[in-house]
N, C-alpha and C. Protein backbone atom coordinates (compact mmCIF):
# COMPACT_ATOMS: atom_id res chain seq x y z
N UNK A 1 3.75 -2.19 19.58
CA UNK A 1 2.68 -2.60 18.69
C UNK A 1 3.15 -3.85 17.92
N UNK A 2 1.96 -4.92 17.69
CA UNK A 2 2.60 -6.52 17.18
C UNK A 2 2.08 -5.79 15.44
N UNK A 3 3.34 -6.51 15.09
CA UNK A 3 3.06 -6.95 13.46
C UNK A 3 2.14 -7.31 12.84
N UNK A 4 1.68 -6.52 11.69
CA UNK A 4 0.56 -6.73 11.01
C UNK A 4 1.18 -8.04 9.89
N UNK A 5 0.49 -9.49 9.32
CA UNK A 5 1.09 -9.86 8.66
C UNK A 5 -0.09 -10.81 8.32
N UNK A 6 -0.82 -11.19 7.27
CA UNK A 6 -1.88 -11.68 6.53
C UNK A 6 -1.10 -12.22 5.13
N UNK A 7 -1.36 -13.70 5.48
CA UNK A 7 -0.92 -14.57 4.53
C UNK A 7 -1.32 -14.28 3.29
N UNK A 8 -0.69 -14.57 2.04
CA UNK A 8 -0.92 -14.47 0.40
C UNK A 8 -1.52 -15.58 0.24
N UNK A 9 -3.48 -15.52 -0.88
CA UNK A 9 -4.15 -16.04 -1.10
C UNK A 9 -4.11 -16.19 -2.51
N UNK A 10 -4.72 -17.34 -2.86
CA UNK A 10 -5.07 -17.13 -4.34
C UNK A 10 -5.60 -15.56 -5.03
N UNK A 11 -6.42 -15.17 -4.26
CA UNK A 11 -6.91 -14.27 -4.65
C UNK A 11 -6.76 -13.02 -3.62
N UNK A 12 -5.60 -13.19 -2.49
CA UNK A 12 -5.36 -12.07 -1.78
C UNK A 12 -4.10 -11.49 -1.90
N UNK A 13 -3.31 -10.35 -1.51
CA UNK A 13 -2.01 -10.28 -1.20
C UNK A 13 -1.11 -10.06 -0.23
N UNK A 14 -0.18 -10.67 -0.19
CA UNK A 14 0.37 -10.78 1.44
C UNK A 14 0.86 -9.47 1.95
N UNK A 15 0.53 -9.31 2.97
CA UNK A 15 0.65 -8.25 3.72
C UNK A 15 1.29 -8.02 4.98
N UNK A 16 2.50 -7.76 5.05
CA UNK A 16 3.40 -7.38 6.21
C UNK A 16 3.59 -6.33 6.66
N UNK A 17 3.32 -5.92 7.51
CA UNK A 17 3.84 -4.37 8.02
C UNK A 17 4.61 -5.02 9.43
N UNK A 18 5.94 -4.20 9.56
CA UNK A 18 6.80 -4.59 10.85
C UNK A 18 6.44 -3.39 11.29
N UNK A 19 6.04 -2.95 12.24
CA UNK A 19 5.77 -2.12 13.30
C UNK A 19 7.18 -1.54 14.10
N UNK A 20 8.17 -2.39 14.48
CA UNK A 20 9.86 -1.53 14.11
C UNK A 20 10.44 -0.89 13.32
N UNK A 21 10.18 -1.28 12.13
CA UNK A 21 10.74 -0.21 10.95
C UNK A 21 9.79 0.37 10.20
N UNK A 22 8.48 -0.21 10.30
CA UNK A 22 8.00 1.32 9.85
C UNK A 22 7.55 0.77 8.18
N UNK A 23 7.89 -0.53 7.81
CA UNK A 23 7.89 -0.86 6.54
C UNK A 23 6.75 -1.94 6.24
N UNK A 24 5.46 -1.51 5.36
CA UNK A 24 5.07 -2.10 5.01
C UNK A 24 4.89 -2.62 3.69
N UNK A 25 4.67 -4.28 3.54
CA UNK A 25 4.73 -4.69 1.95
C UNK A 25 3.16 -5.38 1.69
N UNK A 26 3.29 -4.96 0.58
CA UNK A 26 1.90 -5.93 -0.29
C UNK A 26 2.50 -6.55 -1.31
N UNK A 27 2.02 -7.66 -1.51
CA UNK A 27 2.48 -8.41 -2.96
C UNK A 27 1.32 -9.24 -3.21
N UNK A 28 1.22 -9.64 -4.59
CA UNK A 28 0.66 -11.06 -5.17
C UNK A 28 -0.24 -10.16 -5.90
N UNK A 29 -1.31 -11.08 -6.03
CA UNK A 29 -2.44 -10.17 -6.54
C UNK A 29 -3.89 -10.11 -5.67
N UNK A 30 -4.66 -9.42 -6.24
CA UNK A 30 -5.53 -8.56 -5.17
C UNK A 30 -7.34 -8.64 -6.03
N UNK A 31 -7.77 -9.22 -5.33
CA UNK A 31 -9.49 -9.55 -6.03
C UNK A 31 -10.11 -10.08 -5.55
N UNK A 32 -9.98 -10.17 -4.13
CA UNK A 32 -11.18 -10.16 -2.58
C UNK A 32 -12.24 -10.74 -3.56
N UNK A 33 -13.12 -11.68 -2.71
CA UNK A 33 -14.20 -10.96 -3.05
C UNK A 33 -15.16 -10.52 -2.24
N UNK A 34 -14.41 -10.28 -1.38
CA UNK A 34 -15.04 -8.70 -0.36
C UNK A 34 -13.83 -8.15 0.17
N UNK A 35 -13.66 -7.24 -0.77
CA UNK A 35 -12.38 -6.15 -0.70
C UNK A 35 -12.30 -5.53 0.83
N UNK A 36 -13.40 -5.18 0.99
CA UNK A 36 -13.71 -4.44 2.14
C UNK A 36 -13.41 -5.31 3.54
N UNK A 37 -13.72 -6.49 3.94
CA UNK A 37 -13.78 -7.65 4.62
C UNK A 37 -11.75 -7.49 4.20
N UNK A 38 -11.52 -7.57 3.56
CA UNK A 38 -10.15 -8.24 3.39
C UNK A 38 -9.29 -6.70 3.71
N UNK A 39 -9.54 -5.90 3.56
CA UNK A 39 -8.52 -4.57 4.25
C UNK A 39 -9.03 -3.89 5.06
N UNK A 40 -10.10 -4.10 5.64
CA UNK A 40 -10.62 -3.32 6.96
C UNK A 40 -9.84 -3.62 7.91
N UNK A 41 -8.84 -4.68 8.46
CA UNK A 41 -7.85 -4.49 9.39
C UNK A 41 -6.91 -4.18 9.09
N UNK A 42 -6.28 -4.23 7.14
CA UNK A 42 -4.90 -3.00 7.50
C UNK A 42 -5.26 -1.77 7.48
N UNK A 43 -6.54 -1.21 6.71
CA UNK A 43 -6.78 0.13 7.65
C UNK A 43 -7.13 0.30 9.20
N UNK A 44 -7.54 -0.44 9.84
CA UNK A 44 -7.36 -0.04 11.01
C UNK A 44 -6.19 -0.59 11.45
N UNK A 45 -5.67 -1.08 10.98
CA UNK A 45 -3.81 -1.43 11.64
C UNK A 45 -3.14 0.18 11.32
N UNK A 46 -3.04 0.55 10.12
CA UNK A 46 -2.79 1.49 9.83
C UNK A 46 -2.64 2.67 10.49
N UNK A 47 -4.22 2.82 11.15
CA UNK A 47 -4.40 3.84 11.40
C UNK A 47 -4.26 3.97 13.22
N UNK A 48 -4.20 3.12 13.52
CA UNK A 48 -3.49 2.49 14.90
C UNK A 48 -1.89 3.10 15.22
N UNK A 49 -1.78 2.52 13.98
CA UNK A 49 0.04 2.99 13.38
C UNK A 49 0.43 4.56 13.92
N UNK A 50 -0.36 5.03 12.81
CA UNK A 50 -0.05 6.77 12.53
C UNK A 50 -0.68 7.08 13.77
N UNK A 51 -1.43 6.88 14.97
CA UNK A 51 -1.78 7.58 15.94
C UNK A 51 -0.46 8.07 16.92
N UNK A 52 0.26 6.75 16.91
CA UNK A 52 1.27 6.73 17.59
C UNK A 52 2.26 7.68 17.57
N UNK A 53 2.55 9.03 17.80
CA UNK A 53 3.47 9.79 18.03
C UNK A 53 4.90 9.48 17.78
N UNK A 54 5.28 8.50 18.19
CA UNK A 54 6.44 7.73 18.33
C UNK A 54 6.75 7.07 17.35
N UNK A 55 5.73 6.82 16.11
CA UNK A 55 5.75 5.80 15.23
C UNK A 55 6.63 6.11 14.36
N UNK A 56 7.67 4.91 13.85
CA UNK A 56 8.95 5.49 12.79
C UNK A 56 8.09 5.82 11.19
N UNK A 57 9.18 6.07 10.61
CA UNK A 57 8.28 7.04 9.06
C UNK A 57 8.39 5.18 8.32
N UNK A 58 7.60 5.74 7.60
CA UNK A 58 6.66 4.53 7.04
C UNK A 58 7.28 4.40 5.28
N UNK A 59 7.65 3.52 5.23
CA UNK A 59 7.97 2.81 3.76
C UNK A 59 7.08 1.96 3.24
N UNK A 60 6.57 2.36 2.08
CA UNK A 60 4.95 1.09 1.78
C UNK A 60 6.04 0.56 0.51
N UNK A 61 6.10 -0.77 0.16
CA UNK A 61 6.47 -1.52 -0.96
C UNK A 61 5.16 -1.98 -1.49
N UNK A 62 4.86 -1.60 -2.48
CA UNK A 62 3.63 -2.74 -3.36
C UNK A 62 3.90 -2.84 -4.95
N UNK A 63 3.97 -4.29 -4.87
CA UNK A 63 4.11 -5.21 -5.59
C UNK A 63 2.81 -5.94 -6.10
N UNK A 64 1.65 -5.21 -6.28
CA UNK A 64 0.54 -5.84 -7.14
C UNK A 64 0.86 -6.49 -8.40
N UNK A 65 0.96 -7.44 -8.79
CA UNK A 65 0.59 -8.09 -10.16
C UNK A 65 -0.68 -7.68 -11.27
N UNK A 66 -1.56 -7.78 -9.94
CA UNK A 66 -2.82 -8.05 -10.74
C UNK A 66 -3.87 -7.18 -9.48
N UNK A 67 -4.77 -6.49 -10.22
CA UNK A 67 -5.92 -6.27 -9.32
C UNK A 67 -7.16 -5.54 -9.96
N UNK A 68 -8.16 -6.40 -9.08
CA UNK A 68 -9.41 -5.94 -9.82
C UNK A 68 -10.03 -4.34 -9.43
N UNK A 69 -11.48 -3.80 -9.85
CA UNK A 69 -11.58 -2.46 -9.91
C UNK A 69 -11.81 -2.66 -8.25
N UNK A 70 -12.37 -3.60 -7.62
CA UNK A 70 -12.52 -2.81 -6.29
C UNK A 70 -11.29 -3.02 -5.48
N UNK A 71 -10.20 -3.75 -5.92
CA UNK A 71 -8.90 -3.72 -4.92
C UNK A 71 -8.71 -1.93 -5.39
N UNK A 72 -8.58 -1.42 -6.49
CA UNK A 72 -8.34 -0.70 -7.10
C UNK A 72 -8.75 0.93 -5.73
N UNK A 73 -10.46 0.37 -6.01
CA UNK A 73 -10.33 1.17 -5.10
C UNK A 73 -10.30 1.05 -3.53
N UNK A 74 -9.67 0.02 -3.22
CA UNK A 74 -9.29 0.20 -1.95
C UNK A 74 -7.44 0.34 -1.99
N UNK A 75 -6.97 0.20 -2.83
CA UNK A 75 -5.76 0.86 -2.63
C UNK A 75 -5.39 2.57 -2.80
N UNK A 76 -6.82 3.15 -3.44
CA UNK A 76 -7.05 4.57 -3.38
C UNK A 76 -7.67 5.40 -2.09
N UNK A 77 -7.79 4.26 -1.39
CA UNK A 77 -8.56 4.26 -0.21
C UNK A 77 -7.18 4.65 0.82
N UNK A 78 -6.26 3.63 0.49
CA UNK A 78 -5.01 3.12 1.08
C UNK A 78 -4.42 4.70 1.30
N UNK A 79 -3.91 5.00 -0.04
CA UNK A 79 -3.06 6.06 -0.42
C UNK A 79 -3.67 7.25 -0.19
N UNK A 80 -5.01 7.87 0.02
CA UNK A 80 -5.87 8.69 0.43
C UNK A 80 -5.69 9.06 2.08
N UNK A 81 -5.80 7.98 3.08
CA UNK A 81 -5.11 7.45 4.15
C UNK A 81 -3.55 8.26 4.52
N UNK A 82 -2.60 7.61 3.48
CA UNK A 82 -1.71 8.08 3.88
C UNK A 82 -1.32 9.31 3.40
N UNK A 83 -1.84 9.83 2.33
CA UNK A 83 -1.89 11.07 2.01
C UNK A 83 -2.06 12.47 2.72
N UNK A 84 -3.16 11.83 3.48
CA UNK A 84 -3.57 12.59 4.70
C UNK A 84 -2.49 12.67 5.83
N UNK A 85 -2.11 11.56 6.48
CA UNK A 85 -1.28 11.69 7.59
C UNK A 85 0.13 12.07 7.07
N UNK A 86 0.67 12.17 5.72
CA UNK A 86 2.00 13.00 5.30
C UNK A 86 1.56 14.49 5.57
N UNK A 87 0.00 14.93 4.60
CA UNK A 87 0.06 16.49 5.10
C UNK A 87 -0.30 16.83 6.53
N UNK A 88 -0.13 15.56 7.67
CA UNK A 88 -0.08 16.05 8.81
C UNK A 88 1.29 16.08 9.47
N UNK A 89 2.17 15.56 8.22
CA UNK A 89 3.63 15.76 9.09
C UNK A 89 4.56 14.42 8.78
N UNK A 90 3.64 13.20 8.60
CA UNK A 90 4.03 12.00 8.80
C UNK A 90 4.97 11.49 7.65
N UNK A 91 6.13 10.96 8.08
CA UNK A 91 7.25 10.68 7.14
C UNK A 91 6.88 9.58 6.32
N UNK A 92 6.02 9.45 5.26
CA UNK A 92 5.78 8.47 4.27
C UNK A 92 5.81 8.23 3.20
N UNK A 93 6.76 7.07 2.28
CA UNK A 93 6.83 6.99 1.38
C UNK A 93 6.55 5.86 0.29
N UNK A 94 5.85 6.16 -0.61
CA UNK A 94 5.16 4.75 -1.14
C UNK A 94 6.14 4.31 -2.18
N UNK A 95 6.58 2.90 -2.68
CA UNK A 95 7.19 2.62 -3.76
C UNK A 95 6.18 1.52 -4.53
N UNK A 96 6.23 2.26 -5.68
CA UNK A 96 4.87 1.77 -6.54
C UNK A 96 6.17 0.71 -6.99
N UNK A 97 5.74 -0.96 -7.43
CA UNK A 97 6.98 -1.29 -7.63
C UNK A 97 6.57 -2.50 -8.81
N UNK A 98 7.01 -2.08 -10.22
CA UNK A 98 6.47 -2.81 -11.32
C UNK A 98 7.15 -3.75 -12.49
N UNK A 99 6.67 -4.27 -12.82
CA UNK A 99 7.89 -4.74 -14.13
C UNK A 99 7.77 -4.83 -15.13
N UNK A 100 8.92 -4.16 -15.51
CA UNK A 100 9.43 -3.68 -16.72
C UNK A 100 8.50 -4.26 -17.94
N UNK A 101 8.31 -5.15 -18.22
CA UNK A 101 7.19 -5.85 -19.03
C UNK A 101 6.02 -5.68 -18.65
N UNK A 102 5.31 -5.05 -17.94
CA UNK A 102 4.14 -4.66 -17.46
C UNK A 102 3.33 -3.45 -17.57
N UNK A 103 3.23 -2.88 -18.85
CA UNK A 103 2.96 -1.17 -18.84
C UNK A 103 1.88 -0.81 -18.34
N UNK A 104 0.51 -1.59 -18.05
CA UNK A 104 -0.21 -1.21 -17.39
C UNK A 104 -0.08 -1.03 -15.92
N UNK A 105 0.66 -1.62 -15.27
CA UNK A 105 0.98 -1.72 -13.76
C UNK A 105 1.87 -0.24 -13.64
N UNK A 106 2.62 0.00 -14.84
CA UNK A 106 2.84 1.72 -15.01
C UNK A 106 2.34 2.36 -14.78
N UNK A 107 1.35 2.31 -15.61
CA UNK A 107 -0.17 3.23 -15.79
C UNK A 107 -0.94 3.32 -14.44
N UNK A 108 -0.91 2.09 -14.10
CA UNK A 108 -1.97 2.83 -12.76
C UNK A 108 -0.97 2.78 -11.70
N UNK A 109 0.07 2.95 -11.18
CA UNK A 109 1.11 3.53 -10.69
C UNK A 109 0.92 5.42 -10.82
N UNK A 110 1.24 5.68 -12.36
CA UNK A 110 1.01 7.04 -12.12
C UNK A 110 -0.05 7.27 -12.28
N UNK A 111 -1.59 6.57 -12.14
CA UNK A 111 -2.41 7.34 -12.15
C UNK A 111 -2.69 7.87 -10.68
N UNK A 112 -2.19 7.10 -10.01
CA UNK A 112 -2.45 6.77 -8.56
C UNK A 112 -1.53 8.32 -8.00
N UNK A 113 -0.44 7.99 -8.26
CA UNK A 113 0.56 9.28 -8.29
C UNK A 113 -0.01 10.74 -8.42
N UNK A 114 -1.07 10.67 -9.35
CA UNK A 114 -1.67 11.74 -9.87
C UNK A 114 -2.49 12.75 -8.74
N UNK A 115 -2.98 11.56 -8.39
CA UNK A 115 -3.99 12.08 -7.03
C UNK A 115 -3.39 11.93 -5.73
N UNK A 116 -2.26 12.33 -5.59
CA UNK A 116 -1.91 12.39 -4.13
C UNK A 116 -0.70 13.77 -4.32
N UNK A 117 -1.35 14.38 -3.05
CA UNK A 117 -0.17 15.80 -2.96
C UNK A 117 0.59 15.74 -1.99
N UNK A 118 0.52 15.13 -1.08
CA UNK A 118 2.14 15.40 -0.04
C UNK A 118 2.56 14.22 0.01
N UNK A 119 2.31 12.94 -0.19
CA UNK A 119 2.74 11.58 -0.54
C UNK A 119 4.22 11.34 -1.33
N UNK A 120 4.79 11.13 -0.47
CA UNK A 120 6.18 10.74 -1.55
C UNK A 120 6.05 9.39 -2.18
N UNK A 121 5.52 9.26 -3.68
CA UNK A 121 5.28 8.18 -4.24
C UNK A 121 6.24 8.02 -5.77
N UNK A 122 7.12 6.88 -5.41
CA UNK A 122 8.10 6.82 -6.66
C UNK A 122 7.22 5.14 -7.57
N UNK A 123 7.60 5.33 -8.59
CA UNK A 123 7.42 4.42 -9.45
C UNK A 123 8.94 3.58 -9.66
N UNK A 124 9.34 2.18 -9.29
CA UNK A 124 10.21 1.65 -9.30
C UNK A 124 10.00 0.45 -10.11
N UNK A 125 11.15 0.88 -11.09
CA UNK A 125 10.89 -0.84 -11.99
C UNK A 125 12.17 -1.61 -11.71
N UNK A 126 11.35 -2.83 -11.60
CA UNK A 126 11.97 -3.96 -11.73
C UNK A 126 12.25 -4.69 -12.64
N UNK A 127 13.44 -5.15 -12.65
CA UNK A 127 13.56 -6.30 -14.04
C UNK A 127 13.52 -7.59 -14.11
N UNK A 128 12.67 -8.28 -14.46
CA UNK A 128 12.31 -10.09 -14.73
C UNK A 128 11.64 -9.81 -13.20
């Protein structure tokens, strides 16, 4: 399977998934303005992914800065997704990943946390 990888926009965030290790990243900030248009192929990359039997366990890095209510909810969309394919077995783990000067990027870190049950989701801070 080829690499998922969608350049960082003013208003998008870059998106890599290596399909060898299993590791995907988001960064920048996130405020589409058609959310839907802008992650309808990493969910179906995604979900391409997890069909695969063979597929290695999955590391998500995200690094949001900034995001508006409907990235918001398409990263609940995201984590809903993988939520599902952990309580089917699937080795996945999200690293919510924030900084230290940022308490809201806390906040919806664990709110996000809140609503997921077999998801291994850590909150990781960063410094500067």
């Amino acid at each position: 399977m080829e690499n998922l990888v969608i350049a960082k926009t003013e208003s998008t965030p870059e998106i890599h998934f290596d399909a060898s290790t299993g590791t995907l990243a988001l960064s920048g900030e996130s405020y589409p303005e058609n959310p839907s248009e802008f992650y309808t192929p990493v969910f179906d990359w995604i979900k391409t992914y997890l069909s695969d039997d063979e597929a290695a366990p999955i590391t998500v890095n995200i690094e949001i800065l900034y995001f508006n209510s409907s990235s918001s909810k398409a990263l609940m969309n995201l984590f809903d997704l993988l939520d599902a394919a952990a309580e089917d077995g699937k080795n996945i783990t999200v690293n919510w990943i924030y900084d230290v000067g940022n308490e809201s990027s806390l906040e919806y870190g664990e709110e996000f946390k809140e609503d997921l049950d077999e998801l291994t989701f850590n909150l990781v801070e960063k410094n500067g």
